[in-house]
PDB file of N, CA and C in Angstrom:
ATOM      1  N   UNK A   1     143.394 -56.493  27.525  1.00  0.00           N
ATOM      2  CA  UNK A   1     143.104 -57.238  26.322  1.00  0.00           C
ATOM      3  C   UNK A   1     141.764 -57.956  26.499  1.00  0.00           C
ATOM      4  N   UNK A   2     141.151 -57.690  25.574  1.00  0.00           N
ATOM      5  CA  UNK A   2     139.601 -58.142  25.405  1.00  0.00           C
ATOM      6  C   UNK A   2     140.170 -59.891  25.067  1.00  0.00           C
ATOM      7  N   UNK A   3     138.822 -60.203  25.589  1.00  0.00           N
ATOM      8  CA  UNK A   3     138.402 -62.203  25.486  1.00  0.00           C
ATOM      9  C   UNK A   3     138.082 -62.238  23.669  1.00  0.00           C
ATOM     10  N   UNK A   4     138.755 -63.155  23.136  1.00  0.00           N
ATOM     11  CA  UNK A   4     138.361 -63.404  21.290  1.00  0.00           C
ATOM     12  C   UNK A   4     137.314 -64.417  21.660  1.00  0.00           C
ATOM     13  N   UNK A   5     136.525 -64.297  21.127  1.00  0.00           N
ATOM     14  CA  UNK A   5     135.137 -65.614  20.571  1.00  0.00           C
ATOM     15  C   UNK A   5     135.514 -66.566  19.269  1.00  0.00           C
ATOM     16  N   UNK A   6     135.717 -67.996  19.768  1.00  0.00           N
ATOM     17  CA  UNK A   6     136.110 -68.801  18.641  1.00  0.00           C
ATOM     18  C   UNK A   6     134.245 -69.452  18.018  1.00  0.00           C
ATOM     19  N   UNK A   7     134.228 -69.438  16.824  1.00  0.00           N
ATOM     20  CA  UNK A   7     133.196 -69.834  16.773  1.00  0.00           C
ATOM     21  C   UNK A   7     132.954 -71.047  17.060  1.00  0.00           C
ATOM     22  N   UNK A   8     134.274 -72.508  17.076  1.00  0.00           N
ATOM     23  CA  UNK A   8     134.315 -73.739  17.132  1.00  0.00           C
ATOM     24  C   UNK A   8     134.193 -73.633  18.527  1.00  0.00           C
ATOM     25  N   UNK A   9     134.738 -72.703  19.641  1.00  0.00           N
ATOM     26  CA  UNK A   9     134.839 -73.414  21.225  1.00  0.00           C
ATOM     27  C   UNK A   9     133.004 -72.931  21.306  1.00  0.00           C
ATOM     28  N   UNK A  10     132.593 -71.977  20.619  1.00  0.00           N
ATOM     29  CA  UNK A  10     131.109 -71.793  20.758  1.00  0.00           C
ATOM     30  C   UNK A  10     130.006 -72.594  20.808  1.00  0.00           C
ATOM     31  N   UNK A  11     130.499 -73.187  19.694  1.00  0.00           N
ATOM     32  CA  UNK A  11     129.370 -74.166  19.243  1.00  0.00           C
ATOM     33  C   UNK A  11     129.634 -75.922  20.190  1.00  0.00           C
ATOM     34  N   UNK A  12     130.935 -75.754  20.159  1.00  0.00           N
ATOM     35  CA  UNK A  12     131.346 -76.939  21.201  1.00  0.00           C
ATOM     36  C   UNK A  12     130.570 -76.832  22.955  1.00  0.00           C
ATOM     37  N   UNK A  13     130.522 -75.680  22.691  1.00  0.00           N
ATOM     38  CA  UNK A  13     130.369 -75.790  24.631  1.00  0.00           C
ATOM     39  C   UNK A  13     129.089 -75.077  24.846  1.00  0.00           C
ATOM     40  N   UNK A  14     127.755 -74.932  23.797  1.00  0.00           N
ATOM     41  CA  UNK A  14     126.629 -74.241  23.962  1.00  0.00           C
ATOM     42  C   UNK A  14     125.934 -74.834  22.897  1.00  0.00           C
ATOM     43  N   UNK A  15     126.253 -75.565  22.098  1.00  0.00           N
ATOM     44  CA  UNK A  15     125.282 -76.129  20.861  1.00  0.00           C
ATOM     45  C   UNK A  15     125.096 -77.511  21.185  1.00  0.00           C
ATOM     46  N   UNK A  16     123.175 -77.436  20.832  1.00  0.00           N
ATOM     47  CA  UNK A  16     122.446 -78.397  21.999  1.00  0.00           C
ATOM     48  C   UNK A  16     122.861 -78.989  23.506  1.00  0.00           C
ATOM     49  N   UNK A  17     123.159 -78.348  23.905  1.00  0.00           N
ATOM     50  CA  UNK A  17     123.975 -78.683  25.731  1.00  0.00           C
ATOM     51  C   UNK A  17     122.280 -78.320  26.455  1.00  0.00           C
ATOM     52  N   UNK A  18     121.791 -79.079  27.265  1.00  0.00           N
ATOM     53  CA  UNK A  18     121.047 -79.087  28.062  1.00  0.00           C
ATOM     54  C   UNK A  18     121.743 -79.471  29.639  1.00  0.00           C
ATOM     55  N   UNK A  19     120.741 -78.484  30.312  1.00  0.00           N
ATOM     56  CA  UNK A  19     120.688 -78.770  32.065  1.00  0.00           C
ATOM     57  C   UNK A  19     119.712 -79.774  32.462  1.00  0.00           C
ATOM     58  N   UNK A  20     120.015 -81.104  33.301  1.00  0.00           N
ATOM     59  CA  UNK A  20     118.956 -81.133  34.123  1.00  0.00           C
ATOM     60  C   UNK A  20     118.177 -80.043  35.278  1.00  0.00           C
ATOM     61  N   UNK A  21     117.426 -80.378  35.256  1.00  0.00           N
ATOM     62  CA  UNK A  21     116.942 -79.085  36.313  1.00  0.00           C
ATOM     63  C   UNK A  21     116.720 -79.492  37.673  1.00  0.00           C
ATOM     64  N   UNK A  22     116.798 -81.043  38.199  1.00  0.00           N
ATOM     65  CA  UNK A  22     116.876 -81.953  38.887  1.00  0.00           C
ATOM     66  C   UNK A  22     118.451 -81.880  39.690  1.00  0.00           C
ATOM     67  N   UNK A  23     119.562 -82.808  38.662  1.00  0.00           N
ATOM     68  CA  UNK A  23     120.582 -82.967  39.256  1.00  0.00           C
ATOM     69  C   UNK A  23     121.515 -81.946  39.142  1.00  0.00           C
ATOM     70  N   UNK A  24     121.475 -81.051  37.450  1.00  0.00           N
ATOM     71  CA  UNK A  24     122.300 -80.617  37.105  1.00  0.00           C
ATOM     72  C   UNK A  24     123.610 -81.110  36.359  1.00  0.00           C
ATOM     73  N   UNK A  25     123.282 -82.468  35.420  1.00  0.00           N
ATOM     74  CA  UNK A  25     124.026 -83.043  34.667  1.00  0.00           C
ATOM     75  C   UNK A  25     123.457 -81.958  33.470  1.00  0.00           C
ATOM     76  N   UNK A  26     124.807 -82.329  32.527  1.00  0.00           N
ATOM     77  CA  UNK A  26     125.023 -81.881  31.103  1.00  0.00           C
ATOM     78  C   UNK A  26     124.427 -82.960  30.006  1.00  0.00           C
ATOM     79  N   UNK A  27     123.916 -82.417  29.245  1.00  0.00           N
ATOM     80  CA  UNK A  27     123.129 -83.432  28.618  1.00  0.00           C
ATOM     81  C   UNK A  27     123.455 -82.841  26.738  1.00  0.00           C
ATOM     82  N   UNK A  28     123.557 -83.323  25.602  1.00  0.00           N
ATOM     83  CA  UNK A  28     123.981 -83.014  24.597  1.00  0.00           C
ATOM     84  C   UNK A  28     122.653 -83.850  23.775  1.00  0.00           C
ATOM     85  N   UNK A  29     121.676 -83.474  23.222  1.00  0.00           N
ATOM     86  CA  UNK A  29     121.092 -83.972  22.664  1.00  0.00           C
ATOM     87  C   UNK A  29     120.083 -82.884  21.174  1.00  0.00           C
ATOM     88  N   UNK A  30     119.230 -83.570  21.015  1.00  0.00           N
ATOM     89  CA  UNK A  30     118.554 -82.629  19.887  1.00  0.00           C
ATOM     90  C   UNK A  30     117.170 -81.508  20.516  1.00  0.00           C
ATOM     91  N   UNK A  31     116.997 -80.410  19.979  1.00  0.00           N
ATOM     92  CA  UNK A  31     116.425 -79.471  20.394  1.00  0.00           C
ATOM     93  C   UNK A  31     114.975 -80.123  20.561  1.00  0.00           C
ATOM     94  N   UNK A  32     114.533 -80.350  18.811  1.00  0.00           N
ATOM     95  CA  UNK A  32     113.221 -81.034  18.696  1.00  0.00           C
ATOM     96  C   UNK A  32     113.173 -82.215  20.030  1.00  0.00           C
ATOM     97  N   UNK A  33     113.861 -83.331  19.867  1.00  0.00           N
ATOM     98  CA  UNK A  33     113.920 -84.337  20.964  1.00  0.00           C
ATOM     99  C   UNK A  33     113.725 -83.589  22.193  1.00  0.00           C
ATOM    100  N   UNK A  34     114.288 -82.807  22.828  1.00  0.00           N
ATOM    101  CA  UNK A  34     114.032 -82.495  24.429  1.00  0.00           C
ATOM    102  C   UNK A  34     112.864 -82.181  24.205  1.00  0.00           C
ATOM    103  N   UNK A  35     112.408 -81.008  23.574  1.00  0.00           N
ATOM    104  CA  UNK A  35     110.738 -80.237  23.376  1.00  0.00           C
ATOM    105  C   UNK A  35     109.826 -81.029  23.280  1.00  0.00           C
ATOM    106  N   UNK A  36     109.977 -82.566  23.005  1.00  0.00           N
ATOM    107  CA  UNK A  36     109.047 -83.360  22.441  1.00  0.00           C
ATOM    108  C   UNK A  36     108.752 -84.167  24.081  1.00  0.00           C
ATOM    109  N   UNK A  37     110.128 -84.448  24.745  1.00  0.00           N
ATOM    110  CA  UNK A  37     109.772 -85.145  26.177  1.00  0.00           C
ATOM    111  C   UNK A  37     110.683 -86.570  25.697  1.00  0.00           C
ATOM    112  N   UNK A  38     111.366 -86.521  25.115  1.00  0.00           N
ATOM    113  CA  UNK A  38     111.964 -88.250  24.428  1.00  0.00           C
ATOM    114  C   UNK A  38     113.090 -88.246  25.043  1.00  0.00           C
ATOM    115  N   UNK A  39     114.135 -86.999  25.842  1.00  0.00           N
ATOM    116  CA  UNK A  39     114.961 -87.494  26.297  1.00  0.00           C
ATOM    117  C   UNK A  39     115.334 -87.289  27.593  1.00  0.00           C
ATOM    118  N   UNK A  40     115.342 -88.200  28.501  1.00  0.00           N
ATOM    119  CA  UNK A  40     115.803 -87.795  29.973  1.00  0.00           C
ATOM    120  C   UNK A  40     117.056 -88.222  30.562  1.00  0.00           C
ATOM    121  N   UNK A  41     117.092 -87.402  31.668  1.00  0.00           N
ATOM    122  CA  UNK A  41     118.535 -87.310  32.282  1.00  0.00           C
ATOM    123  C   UNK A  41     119.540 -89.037  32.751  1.00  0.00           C
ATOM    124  N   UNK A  42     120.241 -88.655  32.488  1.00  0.00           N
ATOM    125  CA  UNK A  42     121.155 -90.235  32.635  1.00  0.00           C
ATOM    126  C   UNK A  42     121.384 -90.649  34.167  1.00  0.00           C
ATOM    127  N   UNK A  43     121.447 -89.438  34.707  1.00  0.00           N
ATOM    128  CA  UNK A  43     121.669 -89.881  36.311  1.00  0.00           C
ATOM    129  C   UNK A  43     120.430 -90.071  37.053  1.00  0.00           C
ATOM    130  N   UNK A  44     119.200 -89.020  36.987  1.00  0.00           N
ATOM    131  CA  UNK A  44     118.227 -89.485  37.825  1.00  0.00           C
ATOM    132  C   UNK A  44     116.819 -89.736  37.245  1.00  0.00           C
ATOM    133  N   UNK A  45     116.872 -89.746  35.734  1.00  0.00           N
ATOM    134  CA  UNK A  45     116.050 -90.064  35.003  1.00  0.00           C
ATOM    135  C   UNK A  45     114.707 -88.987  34.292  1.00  0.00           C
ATOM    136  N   UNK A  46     115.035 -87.743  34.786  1.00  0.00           N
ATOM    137  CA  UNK A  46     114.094 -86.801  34.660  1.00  0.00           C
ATOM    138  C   UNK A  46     114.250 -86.493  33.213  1.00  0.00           C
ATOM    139  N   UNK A  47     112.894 -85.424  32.865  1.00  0.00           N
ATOM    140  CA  UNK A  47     112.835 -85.207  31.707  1.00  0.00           C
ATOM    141  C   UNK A  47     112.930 -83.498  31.768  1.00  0.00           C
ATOM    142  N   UNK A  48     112.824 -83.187  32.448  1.00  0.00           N
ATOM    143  CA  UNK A  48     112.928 -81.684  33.182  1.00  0.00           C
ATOM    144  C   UNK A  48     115.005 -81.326  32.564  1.00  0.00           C
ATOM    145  N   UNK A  49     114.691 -80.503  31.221  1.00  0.00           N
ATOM    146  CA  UNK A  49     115.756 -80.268  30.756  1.00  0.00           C
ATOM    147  C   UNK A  49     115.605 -78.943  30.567  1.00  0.00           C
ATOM    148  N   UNK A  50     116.637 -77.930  30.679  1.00  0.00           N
ATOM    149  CA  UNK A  50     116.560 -76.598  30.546  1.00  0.00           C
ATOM    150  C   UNK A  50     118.234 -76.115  29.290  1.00  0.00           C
ATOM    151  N   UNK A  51     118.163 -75.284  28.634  1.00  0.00           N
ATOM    152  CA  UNK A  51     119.208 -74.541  27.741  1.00  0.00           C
ATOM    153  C   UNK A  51     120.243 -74.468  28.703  1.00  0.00           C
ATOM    154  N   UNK A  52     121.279 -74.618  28.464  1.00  0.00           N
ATOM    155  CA  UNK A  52     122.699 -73.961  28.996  1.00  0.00           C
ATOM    156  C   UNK A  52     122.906 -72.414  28.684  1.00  0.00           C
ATOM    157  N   UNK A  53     123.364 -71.547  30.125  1.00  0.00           N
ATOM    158  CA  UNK A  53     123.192 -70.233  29.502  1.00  0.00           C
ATOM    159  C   UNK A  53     123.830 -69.735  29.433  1.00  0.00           C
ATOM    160  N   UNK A  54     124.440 -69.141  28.420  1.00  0.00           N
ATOM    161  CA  UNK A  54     125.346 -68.532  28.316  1.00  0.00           C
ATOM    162  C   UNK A  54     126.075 -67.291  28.961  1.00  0.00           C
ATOM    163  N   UNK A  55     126.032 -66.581  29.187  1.00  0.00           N
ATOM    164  CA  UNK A  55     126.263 -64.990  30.391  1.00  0.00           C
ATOM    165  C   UNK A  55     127.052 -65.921  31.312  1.00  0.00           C
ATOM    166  N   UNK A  56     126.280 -67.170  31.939  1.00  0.00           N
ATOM    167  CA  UNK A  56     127.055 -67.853  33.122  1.00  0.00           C
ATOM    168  C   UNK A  56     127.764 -68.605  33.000  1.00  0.00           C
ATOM    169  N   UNK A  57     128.351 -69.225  32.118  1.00  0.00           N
ATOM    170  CA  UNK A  57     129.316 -70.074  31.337  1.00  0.00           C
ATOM    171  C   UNK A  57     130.469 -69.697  30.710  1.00  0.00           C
ATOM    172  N   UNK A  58     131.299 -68.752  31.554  1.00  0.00           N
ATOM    173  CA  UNK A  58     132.416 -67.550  30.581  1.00  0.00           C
ATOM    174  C   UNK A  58     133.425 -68.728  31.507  1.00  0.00           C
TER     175      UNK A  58
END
């Protein structure tokens, strides 16, 4: 039996989710905002944010 795709657990667990690239905290914020440099990481303060990716997140 094949895996179903909910569109709600989708968007819950991949819509705006950022990586630090530093610690590796989860970060939930706005696309524009990260691209711009306005939001950094809560634990070690970096601004170094990367996409959550999907393929590796099953």
């Amino acid at each position: 039996m094949g895996k179903q795709k909910f569109e709600e657990a989708e968007k819950r667990l991949f819509h705006r989710v950022f990586i630090c690239m530093k610690c590796g905290a989860k970060i939930r914020a706005d696309n524009a905002k990260v691209k711009a440099g306005k939001i950094k990481c809560r634990k070690c303060k970096s601004k170094r944010l990367r996409g959550i990716h999907k393929d590796t997140k099953k």
